[in-house]
PDB file of N, CA and C in Angstrom:
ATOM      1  N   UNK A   1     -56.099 -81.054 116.683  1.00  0.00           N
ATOM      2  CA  UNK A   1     -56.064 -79.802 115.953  1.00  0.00           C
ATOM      3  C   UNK A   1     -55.617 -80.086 114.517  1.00  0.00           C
ATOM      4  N   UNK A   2     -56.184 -79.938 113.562  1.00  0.00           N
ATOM      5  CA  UNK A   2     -56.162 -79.790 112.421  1.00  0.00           C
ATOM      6  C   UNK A   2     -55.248 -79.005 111.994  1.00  0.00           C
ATOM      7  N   UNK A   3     -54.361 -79.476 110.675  1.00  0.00           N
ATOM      8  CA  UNK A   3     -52.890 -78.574 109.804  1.00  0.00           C
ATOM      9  C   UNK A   3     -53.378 -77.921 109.423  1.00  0.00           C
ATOM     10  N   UNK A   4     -53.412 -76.468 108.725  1.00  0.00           N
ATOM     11  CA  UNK A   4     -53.277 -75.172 108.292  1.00  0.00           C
ATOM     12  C   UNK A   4     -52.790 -75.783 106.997  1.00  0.00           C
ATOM     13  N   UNK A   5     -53.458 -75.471 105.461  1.00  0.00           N
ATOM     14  CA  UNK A   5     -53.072 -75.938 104.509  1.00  0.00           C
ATOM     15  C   UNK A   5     -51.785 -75.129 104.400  1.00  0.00           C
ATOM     16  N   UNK A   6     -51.159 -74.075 104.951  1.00  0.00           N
ATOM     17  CA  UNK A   6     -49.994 -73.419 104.393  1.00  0.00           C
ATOM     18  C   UNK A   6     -48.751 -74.517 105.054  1.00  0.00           C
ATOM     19  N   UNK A   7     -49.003 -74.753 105.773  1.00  0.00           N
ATOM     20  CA  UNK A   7     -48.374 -75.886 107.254  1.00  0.00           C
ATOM     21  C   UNK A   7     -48.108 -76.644 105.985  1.00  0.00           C
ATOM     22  N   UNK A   8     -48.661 -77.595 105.347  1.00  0.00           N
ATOM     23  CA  UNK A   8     -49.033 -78.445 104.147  1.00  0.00           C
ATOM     24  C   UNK A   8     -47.528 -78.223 103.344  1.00  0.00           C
ATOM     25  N   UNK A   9     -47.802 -77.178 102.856  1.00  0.00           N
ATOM     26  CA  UNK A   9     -47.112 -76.496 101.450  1.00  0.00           C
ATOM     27  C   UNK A   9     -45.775 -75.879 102.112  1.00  0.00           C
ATOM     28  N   UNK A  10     -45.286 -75.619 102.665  1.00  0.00           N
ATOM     29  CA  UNK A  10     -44.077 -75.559 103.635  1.00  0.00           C
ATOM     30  C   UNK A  10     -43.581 -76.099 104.020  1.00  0.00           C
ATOM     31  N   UNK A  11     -44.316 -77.711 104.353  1.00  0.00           N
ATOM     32  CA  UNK A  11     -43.425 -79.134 104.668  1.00  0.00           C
ATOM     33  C   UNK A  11     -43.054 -80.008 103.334  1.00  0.00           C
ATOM     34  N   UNK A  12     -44.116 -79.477 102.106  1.00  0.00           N
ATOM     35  CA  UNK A  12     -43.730 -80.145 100.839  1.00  0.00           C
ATOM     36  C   UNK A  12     -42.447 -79.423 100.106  1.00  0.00           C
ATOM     37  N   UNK A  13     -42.286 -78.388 100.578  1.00  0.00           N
ATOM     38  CA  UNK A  13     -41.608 -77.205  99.692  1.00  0.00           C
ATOM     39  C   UNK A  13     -40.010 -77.324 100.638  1.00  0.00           C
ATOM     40  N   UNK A  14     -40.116 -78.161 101.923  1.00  0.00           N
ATOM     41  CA  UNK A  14     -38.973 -77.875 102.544  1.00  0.00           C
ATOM     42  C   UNK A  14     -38.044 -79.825 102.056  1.00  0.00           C
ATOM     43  N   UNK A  15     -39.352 -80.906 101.550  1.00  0.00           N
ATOM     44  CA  UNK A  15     -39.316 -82.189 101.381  1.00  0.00           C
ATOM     45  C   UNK A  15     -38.485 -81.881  99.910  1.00  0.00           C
ATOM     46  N   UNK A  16     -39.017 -81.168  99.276  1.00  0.00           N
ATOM     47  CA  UNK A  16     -38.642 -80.777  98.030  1.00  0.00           C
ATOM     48  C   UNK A  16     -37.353 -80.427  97.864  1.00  0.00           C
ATOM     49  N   UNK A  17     -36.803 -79.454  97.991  1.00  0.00           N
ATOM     50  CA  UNK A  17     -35.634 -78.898  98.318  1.00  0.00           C
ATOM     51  C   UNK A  17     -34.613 -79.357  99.161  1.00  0.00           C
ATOM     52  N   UNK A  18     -34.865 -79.998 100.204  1.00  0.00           N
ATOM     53  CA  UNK A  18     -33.985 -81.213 100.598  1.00  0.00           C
ATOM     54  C   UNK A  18     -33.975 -82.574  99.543  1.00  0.00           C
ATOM     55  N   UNK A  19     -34.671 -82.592  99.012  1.00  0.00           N
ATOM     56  CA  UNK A  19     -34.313 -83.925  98.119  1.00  0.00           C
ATOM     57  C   UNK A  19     -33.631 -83.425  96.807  1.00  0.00           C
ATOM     58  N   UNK A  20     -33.627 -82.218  96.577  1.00  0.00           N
ATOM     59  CA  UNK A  20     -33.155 -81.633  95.290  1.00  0.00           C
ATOM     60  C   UNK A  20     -31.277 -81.504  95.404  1.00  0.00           C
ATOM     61  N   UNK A  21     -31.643 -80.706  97.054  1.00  0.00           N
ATOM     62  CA  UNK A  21     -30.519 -80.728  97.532  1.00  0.00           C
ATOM     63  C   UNK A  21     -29.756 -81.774  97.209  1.00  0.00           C
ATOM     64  N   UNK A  22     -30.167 -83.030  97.947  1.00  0.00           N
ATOM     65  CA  UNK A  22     -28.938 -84.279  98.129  1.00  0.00           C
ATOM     66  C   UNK A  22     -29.084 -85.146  96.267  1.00  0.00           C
ATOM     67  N   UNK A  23     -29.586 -84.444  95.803  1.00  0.00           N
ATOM     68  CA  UNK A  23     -29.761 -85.094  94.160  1.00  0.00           C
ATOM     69  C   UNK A  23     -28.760 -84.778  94.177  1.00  0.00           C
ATOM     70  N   UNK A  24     -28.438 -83.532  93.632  1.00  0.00           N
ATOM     71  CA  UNK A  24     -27.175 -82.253  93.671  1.00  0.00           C
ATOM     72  C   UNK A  24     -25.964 -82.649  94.125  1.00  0.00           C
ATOM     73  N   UNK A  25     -26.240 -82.926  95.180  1.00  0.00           N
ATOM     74  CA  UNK A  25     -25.053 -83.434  96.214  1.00  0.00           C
ATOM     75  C   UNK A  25     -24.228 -84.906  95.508  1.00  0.00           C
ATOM     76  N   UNK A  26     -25.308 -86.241  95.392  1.00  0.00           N
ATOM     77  CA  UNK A  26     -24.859 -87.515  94.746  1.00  0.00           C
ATOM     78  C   UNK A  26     -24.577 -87.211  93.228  1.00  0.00           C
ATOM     79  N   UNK A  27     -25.043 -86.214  92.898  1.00  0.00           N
ATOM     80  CA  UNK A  27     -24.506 -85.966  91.126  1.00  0.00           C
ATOM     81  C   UNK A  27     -23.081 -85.308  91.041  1.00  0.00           C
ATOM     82  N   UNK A  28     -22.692 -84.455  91.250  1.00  0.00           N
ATOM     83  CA  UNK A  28     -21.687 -83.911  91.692  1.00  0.00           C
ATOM     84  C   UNK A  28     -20.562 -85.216  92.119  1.00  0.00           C
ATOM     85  N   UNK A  29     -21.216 -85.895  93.432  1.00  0.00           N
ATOM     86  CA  UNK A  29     -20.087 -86.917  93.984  1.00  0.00           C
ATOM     87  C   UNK A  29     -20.153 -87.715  92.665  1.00  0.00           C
ATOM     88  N   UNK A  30     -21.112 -88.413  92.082  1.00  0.00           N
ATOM     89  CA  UNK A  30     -20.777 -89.283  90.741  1.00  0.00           C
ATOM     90  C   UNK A  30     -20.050 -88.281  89.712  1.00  0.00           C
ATOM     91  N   UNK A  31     -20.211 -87.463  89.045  1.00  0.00           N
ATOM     92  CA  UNK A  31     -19.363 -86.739  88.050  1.00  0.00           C
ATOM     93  C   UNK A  31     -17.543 -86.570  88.795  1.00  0.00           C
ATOM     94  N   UNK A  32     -17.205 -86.298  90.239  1.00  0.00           N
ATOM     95  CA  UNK A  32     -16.165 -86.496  90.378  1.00  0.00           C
ATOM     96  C   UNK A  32     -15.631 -87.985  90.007  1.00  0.00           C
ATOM     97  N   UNK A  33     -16.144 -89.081  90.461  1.00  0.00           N
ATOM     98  CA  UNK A  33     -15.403 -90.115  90.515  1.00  0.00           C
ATOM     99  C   UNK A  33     -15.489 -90.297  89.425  1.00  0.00           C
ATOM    100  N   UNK A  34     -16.435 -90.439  88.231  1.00  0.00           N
ATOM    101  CA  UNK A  34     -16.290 -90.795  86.842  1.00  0.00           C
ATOM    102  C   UNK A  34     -15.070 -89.403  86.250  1.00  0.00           C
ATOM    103  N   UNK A  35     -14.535 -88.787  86.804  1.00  0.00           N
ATOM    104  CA  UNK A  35     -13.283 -87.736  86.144  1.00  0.00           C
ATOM    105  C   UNK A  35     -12.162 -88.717  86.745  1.00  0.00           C
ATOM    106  N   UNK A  36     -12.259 -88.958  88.249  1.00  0.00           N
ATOM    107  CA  UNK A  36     -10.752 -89.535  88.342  1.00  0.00           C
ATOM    108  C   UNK A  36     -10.595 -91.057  87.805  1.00  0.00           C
ATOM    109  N   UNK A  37     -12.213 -91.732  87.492  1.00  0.00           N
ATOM    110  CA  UNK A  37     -11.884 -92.874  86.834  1.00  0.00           C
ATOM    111  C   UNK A  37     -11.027 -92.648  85.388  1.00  0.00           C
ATOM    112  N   UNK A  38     -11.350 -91.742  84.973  1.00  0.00           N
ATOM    113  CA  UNK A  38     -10.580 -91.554  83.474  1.00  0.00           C
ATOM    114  C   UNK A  38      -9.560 -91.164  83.097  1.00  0.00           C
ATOM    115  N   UNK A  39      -9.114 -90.554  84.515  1.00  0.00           N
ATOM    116  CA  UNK A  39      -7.740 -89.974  85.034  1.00  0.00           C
ATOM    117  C   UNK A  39      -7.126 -91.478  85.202  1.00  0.00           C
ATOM    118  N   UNK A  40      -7.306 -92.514  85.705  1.00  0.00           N
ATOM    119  CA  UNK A  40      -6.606 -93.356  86.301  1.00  0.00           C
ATOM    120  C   UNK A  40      -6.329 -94.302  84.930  1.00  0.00           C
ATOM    121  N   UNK A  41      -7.824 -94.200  83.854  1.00  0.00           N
ATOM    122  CA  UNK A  41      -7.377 -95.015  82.449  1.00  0.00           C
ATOM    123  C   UNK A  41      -6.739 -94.408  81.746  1.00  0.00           C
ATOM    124  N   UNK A  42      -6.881 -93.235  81.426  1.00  0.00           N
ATOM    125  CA  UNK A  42      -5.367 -92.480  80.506  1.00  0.00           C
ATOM    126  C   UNK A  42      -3.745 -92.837  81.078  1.00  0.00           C
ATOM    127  N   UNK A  43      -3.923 -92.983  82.602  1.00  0.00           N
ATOM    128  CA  UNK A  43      -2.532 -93.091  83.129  1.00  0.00           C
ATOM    129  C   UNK A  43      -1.951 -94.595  82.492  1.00  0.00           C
ATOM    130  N   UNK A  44      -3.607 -95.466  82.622  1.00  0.00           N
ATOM    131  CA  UNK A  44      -2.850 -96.845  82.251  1.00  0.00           C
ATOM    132  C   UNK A  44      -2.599 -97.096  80.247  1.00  0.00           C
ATOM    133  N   UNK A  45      -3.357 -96.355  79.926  1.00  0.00           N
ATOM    134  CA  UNK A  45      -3.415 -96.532  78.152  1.00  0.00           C
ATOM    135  C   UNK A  45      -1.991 -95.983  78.546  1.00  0.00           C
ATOM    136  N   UNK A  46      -1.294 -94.902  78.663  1.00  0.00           N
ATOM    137  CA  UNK A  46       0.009 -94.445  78.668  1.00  0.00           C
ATOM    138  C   UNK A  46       0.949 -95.398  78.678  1.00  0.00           C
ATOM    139  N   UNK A  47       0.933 -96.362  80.036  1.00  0.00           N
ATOM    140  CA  UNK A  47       0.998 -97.002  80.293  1.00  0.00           C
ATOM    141  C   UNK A  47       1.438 -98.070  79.192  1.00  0.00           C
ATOM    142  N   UNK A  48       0.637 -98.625  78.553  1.00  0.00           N
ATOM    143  CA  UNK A  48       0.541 -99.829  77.941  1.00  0.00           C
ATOM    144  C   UNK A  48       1.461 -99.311  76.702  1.00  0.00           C
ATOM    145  N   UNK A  49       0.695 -98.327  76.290  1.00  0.00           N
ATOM    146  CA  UNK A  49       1.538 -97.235  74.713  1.00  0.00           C
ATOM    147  C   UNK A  49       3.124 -97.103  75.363  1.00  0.00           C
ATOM    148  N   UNK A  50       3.704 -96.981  76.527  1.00  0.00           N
ATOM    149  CA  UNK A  50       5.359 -96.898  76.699  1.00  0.00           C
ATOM    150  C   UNK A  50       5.919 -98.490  75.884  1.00  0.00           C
ATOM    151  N   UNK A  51       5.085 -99.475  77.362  1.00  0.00           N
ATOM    152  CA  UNK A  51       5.480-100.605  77.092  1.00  0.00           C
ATOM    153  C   UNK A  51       5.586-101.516  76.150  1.00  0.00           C
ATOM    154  N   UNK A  52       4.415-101.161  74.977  1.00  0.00           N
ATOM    155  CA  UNK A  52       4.373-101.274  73.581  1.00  0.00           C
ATOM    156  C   UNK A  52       5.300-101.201  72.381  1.00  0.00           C
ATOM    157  N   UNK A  53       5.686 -99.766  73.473  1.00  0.00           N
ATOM    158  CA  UNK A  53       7.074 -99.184  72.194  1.00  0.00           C
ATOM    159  C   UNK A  53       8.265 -99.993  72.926  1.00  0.00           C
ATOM    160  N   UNK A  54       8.220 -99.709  74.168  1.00  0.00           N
ATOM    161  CA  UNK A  54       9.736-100.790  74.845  1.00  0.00           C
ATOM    162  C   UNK A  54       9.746-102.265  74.124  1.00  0.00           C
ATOM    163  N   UNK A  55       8.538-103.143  74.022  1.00  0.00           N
ATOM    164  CA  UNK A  55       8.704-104.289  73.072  1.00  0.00           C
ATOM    165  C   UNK A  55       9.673-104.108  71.739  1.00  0.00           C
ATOM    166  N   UNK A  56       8.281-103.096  70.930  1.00  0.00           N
ATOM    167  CA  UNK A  56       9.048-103.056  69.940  1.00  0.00           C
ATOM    168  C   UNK A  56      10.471-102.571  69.697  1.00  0.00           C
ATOM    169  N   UNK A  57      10.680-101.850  70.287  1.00  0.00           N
ATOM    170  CA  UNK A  57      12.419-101.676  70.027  1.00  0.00           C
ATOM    171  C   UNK A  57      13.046-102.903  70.128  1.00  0.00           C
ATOM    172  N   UNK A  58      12.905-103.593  71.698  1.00  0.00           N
ATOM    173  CA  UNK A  58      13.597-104.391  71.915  1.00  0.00           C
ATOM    174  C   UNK A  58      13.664-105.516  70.395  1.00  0.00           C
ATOM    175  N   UNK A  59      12.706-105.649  70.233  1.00  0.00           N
ATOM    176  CA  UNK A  59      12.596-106.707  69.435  1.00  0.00           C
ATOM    177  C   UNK A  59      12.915-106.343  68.369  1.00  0.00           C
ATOM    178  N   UNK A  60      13.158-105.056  67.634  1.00  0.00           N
ATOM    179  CA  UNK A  60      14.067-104.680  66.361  1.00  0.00           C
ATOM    180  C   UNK A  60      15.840-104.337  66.982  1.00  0.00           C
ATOM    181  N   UNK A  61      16.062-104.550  68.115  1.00  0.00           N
ATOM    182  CA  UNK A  61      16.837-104.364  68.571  1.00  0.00           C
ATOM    183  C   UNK A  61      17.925-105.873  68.691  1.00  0.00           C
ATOM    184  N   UNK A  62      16.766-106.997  68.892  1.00  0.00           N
ATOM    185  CA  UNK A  62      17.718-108.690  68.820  1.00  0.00           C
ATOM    186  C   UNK A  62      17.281-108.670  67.483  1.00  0.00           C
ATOM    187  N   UNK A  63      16.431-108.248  66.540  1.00  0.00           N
ATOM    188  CA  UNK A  63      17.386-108.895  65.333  1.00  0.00           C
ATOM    189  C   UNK A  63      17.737-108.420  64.297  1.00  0.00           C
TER     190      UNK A  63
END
């Protein structure tokens, strides 16, 4: 028995929209992790900028 061209256009339209779907889905999951990646490098630039200044004191501090 032969598909019904609407049969056709209802399995492309459902292929469609499930793949749009999980686009959606992996974009979303990438835009989170690239936020907490930048979350985690500001913590360390902070980081480095304390320890920077702790040098320098110290070291106007011995002499």
């Amino acid at each position: 028995m032969a598909k019904k061209p609407w049969i056709n256009v209802v399995i492309k339209g459902a292929l469609i929209t499930v793949g749009f779907g999980l686009y959606v889905f992996v974009e979303s999951g990438t835009r989170d992790r690239l936020s907490r990646l930048e979350d985690k490098i500001d913590r360390v630039e902070t980081k480095v900028d304390e320890v920077r200044g702790y040098l320098k004191f110290n070291v106007a501090k011995d002499q």
